[in-house]
Protein backbone atom coordinates (compact mmCIF):
# COMPACT_ATOMS: atom_id res chain seq x y z
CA UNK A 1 127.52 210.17 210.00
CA UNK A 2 129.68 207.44 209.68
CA UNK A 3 132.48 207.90 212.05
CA UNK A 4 131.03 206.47 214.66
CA UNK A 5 129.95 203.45 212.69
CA UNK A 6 133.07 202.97 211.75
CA UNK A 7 135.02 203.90 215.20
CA UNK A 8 134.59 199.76 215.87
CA UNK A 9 136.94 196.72 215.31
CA UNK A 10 135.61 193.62 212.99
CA UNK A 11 136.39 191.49 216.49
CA UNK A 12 133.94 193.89 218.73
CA UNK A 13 131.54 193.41 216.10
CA UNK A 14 131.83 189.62 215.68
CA UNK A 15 131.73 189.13 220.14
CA UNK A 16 129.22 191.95 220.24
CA UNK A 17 130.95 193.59 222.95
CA UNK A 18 133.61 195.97 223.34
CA UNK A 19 136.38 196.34 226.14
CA UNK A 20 135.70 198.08 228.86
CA UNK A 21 138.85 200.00 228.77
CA UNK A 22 137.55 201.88 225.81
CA UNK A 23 134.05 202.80 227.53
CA UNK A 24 130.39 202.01 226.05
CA UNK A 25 130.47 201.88 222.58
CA UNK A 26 126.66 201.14 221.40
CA UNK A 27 125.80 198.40 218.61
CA UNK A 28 125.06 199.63 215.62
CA UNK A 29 121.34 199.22 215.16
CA UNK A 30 119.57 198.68 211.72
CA UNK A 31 118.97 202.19 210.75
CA UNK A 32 122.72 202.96 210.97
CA UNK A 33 123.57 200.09 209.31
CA UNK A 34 121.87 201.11 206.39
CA UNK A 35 122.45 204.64 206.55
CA UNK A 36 126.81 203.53 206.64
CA UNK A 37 125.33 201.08 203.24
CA UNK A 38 123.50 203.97 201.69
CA UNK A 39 126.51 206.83 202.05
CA UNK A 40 128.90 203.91 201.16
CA UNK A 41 127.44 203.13 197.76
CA UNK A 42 126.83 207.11 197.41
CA UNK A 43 130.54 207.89 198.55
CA UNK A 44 131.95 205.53 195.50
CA UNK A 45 129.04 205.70 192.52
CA UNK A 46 131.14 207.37 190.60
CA UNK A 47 134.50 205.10 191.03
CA UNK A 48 135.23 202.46 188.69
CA UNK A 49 134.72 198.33 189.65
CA UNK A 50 137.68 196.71 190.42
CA UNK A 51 138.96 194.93 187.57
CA UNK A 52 137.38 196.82 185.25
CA UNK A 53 139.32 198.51 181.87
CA UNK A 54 138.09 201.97 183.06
């Protein structure tokens, strides 16, 4: 669900483009943006903050 989400770099996402030595990659549209938010915040409920005394 979320490997192709993630299969970008931070600068293809902040030029929207990617090089065209690595084919058409598509944008991420909203839908998969949320669904990558959803199964994030799913993937670590159960994890402890950062800095907390857990």
């Amino acid at each position: 669900m979320t490997m192709a989400f993630q299969n970008r770099t931070p600068k293809w996402n902040k030029e929207g483009k990617v090089p065209s030595g690595w084919g058409h990659v598509k944008e991420p549209n909203l839908v998969k943006k949320v669904m990558h938010y959803t199964y994030e915040k799913m993937q670590f409920s159960d994890s402890p903050k950062p800095g907390s005394n857990k």
